[in-house]
PDB file of N, CA and C in Angstrom:
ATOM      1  N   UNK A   1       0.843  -1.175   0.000  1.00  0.00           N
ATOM      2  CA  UNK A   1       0.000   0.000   0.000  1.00  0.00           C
ATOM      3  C   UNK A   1       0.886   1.235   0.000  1.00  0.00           C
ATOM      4  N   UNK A   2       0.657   2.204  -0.858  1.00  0.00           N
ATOM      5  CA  UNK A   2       1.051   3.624  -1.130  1.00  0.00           C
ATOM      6  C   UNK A   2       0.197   4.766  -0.340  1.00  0.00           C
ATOM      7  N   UNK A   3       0.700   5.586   0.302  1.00  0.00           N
ATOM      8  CA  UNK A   3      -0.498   6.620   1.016  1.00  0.00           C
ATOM      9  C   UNK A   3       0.018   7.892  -0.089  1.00  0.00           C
ATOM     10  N   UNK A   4      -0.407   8.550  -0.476  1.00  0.00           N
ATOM     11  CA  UNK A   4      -0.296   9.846  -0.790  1.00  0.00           C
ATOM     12  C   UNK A   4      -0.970  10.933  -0.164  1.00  0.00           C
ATOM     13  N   UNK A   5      -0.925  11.995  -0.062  1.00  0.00           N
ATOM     14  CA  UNK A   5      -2.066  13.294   0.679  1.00  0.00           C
ATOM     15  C   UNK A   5      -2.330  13.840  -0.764  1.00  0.00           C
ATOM     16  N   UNK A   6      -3.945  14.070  -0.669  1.00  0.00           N
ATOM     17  CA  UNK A   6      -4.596  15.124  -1.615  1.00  0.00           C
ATOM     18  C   UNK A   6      -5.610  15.556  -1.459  1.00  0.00           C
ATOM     19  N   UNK A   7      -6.159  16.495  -2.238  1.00  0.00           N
ATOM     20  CA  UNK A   7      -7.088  17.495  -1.472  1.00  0.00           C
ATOM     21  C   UNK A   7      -8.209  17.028  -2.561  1.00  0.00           C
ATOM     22  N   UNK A   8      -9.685  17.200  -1.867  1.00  0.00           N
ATOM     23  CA  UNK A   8     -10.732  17.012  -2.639  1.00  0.00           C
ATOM     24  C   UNK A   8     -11.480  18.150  -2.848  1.00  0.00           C
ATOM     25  N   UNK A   9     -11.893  18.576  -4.046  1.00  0.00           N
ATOM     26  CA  UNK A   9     -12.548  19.236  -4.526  1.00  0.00           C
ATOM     27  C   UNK A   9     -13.787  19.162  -5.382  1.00  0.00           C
ATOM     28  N   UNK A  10     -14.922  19.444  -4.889  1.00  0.00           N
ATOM     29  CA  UNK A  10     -16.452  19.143  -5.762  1.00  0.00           C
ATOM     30  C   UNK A  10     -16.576  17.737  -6.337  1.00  0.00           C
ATOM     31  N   UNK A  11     -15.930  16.672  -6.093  1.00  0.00           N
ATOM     32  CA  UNK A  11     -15.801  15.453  -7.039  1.00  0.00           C
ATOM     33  C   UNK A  11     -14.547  15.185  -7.190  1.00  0.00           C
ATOM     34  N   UNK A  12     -13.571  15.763  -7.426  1.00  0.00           N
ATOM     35  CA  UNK A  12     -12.339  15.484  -7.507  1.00  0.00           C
ATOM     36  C   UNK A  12     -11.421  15.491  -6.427  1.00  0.00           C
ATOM     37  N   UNK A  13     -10.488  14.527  -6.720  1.00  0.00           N
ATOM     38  CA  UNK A  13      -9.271  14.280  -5.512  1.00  0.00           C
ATOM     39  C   UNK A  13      -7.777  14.585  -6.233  1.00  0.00           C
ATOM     40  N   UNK A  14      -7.119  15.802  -6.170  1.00  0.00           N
ATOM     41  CA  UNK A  14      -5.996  15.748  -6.617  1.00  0.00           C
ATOM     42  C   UNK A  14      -5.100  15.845  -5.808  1.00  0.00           C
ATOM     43  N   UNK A  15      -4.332  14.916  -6.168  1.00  0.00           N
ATOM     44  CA  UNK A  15      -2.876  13.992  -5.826  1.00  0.00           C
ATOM     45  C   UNK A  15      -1.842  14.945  -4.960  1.00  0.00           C
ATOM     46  N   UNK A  16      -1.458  14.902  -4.037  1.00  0.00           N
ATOM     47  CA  UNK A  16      -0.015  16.229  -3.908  1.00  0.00           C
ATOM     48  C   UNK A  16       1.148  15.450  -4.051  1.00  0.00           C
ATOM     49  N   UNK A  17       1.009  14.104  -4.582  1.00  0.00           N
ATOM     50  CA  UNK A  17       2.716  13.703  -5.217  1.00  0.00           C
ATOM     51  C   UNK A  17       2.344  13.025  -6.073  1.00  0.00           C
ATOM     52  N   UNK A  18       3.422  12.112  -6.550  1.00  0.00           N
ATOM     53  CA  UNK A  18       3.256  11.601  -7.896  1.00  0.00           C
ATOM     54  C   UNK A  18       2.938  10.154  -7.543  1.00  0.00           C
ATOM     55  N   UNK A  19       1.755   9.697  -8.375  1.00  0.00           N
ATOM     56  CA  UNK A  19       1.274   8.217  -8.019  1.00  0.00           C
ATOM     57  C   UNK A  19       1.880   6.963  -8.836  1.00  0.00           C
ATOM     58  N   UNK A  20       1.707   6.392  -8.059  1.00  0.00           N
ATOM     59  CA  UNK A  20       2.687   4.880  -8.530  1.00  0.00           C
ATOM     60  C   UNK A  20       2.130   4.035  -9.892  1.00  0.00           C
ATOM     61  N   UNK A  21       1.108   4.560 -10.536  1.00  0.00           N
ATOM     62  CA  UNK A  21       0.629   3.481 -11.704  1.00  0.00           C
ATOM     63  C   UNK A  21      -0.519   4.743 -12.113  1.00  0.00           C
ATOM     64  N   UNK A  22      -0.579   4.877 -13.632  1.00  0.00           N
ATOM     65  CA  UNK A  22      -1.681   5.661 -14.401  1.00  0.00           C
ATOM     66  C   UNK A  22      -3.212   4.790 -13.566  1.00  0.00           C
ATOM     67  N   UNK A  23      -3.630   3.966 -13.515  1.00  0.00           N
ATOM     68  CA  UNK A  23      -4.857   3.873 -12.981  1.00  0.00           C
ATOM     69  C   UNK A  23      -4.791   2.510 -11.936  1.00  0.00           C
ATOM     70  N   UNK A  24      -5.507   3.090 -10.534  1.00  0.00           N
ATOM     71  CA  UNK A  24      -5.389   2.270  -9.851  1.00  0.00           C
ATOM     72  C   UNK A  24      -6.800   2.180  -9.265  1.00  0.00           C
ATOM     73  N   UNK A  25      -7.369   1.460  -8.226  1.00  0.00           N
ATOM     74  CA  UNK A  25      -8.379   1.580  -7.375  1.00  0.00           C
ATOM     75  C   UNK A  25      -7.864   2.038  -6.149  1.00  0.00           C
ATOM     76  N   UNK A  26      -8.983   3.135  -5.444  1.00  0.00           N
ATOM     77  CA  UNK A  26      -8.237   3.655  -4.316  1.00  0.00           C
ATOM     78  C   UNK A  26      -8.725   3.675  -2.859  1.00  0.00           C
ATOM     79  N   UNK A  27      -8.599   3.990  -1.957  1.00  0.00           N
ATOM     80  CA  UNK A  27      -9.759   4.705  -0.808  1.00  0.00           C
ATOM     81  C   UNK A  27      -9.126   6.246  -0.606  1.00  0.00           C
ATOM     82  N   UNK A  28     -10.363   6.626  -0.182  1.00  0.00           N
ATOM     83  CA  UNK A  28      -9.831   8.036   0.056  1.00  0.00           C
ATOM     84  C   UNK A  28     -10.780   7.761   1.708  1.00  0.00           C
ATOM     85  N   UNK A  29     -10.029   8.488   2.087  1.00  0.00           N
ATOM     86  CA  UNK A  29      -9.942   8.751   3.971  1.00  0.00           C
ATOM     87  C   UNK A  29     -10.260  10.210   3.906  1.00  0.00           C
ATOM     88  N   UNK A  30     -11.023  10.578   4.555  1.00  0.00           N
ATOM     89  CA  UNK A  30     -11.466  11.966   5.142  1.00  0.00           C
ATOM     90  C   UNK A  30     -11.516  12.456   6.348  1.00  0.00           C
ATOM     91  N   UNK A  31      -9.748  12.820   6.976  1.00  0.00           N
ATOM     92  CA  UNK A  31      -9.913  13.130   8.415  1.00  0.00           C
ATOM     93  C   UNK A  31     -10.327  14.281   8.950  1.00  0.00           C
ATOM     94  N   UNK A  32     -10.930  14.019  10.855  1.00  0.00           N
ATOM     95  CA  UNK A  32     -11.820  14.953  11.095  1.00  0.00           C
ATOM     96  C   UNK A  32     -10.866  16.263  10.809  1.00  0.00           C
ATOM     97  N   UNK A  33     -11.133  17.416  10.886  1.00  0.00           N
ATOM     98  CA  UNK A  33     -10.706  18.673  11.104  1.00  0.00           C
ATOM     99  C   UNK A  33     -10.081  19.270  11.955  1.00  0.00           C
ATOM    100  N   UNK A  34      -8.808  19.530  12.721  1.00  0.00           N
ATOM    101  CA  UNK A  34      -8.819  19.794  14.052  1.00  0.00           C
ATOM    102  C   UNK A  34      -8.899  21.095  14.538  1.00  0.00           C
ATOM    103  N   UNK A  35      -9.862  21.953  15.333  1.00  0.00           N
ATOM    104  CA  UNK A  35      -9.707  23.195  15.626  1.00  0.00           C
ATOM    105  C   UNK A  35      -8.556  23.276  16.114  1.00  0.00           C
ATOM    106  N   UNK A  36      -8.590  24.942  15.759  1.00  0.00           N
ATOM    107  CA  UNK A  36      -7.627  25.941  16.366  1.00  0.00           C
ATOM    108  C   UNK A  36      -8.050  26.296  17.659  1.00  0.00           C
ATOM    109  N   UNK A  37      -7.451  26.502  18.610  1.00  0.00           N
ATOM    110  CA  UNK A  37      -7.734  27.176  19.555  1.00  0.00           C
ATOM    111  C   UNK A  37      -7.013  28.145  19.717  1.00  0.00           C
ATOM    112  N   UNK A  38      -6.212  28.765  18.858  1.00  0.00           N
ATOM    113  CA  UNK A  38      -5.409  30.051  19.315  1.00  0.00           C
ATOM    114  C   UNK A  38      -4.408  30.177  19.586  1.00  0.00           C
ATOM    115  N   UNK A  39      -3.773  31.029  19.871  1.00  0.00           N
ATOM    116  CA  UNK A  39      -2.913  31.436  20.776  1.00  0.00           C
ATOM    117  C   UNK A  39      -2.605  31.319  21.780  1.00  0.00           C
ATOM    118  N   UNK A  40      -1.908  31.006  23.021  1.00  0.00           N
ATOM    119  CA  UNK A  40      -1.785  31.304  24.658  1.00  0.00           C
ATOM    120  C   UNK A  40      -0.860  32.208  24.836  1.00  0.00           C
ATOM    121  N   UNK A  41      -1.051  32.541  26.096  1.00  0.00           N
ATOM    122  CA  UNK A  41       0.149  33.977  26.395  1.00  0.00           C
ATOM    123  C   UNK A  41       1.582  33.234  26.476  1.00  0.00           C
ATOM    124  N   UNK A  42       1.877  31.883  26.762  1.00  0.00           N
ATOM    125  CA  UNK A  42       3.047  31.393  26.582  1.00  0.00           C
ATOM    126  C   UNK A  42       3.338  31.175  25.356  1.00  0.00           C
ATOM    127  N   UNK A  43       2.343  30.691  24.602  1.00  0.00           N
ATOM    128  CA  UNK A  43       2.938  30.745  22.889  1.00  0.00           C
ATOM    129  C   UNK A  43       3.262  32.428  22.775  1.00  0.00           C
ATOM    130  N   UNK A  44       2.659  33.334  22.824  1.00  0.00           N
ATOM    131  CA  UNK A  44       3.315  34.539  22.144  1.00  0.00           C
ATOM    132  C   UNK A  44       4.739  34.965  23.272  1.00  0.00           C
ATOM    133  N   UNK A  45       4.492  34.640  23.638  1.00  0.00           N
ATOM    134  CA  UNK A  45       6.417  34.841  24.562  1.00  0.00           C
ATOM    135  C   UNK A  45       7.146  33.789  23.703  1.00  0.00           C
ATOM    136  N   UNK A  46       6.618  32.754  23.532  1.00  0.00           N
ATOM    137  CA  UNK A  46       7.938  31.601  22.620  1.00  0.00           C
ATOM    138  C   UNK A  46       7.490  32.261  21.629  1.00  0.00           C
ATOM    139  N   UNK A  47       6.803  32.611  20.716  1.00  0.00           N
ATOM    140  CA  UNK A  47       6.785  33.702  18.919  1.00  0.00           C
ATOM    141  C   UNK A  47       7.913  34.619  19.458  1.00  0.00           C
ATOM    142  N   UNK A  48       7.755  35.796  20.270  1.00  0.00           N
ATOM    143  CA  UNK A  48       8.537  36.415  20.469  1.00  0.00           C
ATOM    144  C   UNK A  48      10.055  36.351  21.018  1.00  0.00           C
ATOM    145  N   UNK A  49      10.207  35.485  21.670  1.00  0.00           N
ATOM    146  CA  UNK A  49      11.489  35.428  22.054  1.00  0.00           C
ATOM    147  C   UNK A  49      12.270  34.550  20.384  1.00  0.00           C
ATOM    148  N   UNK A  50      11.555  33.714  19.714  1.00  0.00           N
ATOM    149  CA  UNK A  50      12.301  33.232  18.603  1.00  0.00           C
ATOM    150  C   UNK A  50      11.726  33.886  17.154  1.00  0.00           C
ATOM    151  N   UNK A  51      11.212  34.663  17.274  1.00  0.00           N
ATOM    152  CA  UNK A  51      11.103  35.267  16.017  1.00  0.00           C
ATOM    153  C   UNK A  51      12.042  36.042  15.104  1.00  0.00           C
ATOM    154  N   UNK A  52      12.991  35.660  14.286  1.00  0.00           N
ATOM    155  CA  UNK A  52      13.693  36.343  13.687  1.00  0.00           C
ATOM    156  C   UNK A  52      14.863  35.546  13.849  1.00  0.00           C
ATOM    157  N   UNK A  53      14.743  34.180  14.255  1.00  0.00           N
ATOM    158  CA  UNK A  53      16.012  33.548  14.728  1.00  0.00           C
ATOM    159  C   UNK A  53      16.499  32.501  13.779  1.00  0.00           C
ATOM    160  N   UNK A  54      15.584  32.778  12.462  1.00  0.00           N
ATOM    161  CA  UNK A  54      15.594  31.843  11.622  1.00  0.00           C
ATOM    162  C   UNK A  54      15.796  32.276  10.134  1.00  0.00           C
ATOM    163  N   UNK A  55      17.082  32.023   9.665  1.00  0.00           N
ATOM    164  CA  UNK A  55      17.318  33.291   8.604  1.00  0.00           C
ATOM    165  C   UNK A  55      17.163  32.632   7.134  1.00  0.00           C
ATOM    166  N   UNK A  56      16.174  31.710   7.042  1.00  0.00           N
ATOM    167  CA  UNK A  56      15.809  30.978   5.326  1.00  0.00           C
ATOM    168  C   UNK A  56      14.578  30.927   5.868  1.00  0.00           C
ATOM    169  N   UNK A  57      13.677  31.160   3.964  1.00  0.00           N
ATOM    170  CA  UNK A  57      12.680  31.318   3.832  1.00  0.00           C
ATOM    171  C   UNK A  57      12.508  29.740   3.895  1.00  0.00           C
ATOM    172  N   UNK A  58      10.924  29.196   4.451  1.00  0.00           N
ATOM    173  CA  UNK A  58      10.628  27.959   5.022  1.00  0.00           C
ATOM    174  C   UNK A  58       9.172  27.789   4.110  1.00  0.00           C
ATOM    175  N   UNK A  59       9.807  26.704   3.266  1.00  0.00           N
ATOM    176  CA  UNK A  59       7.839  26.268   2.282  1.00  0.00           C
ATOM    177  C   UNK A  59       7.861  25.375   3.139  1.00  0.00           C
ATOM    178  N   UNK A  60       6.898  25.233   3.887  1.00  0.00           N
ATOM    179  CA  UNK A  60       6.321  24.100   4.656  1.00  0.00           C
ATOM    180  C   UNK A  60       5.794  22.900   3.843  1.00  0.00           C
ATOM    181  N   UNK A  61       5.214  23.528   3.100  1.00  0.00           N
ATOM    182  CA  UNK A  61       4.203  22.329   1.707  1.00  0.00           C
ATOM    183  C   UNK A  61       4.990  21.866   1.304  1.00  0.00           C
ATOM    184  N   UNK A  62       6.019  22.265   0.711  1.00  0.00           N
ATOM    185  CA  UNK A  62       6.800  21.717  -0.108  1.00  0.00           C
ATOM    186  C   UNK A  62       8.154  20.798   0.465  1.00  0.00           C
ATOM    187  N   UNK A  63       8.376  21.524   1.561  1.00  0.00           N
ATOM    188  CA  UNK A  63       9.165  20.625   2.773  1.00  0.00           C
ATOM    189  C   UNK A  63       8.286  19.027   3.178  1.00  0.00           C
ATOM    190  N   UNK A  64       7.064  19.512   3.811  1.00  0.00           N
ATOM    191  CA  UNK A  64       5.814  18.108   3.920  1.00  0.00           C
ATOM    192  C   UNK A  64       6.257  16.645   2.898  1.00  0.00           C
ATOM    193  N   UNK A  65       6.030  17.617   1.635  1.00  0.00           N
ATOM    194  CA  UNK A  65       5.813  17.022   0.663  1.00  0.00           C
ATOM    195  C   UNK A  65       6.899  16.336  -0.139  1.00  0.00           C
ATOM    196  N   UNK A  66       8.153  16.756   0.304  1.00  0.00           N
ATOM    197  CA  UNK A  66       9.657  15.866  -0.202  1.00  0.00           C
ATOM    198  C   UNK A  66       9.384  14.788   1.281  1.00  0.00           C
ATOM    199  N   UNK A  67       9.326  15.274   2.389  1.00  0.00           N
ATOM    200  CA  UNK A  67       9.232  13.487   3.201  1.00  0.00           C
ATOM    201  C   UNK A  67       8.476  13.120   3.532  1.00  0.00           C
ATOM    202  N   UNK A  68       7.007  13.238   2.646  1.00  0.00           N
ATOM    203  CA  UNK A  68       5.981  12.225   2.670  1.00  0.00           C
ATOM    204  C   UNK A  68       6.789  11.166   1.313  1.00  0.00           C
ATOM    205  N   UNK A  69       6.957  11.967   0.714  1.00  0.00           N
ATOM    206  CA  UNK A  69       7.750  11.498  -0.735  1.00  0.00           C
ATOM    207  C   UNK A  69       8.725  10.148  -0.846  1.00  0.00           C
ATOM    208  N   UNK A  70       9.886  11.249   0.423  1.00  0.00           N
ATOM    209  CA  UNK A  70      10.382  10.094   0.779  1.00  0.00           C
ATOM    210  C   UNK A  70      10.243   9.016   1.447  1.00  0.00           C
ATOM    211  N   UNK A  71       9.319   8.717   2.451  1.00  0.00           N
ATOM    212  CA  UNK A  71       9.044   8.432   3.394  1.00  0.00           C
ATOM    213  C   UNK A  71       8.434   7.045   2.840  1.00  0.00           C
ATOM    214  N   UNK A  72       7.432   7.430   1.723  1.00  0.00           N
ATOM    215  CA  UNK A  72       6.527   6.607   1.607  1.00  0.00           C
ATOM    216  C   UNK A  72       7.368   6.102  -0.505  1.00  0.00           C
ATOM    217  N   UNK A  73       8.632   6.351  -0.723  1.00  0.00           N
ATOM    218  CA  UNK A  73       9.044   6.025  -1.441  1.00  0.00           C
ATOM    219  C   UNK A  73       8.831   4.774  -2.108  1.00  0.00           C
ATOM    220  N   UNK A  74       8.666   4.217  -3.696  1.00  0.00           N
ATOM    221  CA  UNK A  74       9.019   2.868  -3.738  1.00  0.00           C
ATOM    222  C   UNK A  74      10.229   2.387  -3.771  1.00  0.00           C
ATOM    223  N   UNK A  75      10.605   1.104  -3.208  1.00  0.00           N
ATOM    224  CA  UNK A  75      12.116   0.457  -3.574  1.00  0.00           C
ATOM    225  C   UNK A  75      11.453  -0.458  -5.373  1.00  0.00           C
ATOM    226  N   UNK A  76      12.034  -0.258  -5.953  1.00  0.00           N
ATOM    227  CA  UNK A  76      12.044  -0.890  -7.249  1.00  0.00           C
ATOM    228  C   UNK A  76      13.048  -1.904  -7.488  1.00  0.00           C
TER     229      UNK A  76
END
């Protein structure tokens, strides 16, 4: 089994990596949502005390998305 993450839209499910075979049968999983609850006054003292302490721009998505990649790699 291969997991990939992708987002569904009106009927459609598109892929956020590249799938292992042009047509397969699939399941798609729909997990719950998790609220936000905010902020706490100790999170904005840790924002503030490390904010600016980090000097490269950070794609999160695209970071995610090389080690789901790898993660869930095939060996061939």
């Amino acid at each position: 089994m291969i997991a990939l993450q992708g987002v569904y839209n009106n009927g459609w499910v598109e892929l956020l990596g590249k799938a292992p075979a042009e047509k397969a049968n699939v399941v798609v999983v729909f997990p719950h949502e998790m609220k936000q609850s905010g902020m706490t006054e100790e999170d904005r003292k840790l924002f503030k005390k490390f904010s600016g302490s980090i000097k490269r721009d950070i794609d999160g998505k695209k970071e995610l998305l090389e080690a789901l990649e790898e993660k869930h790699a095939r060996i061939d």
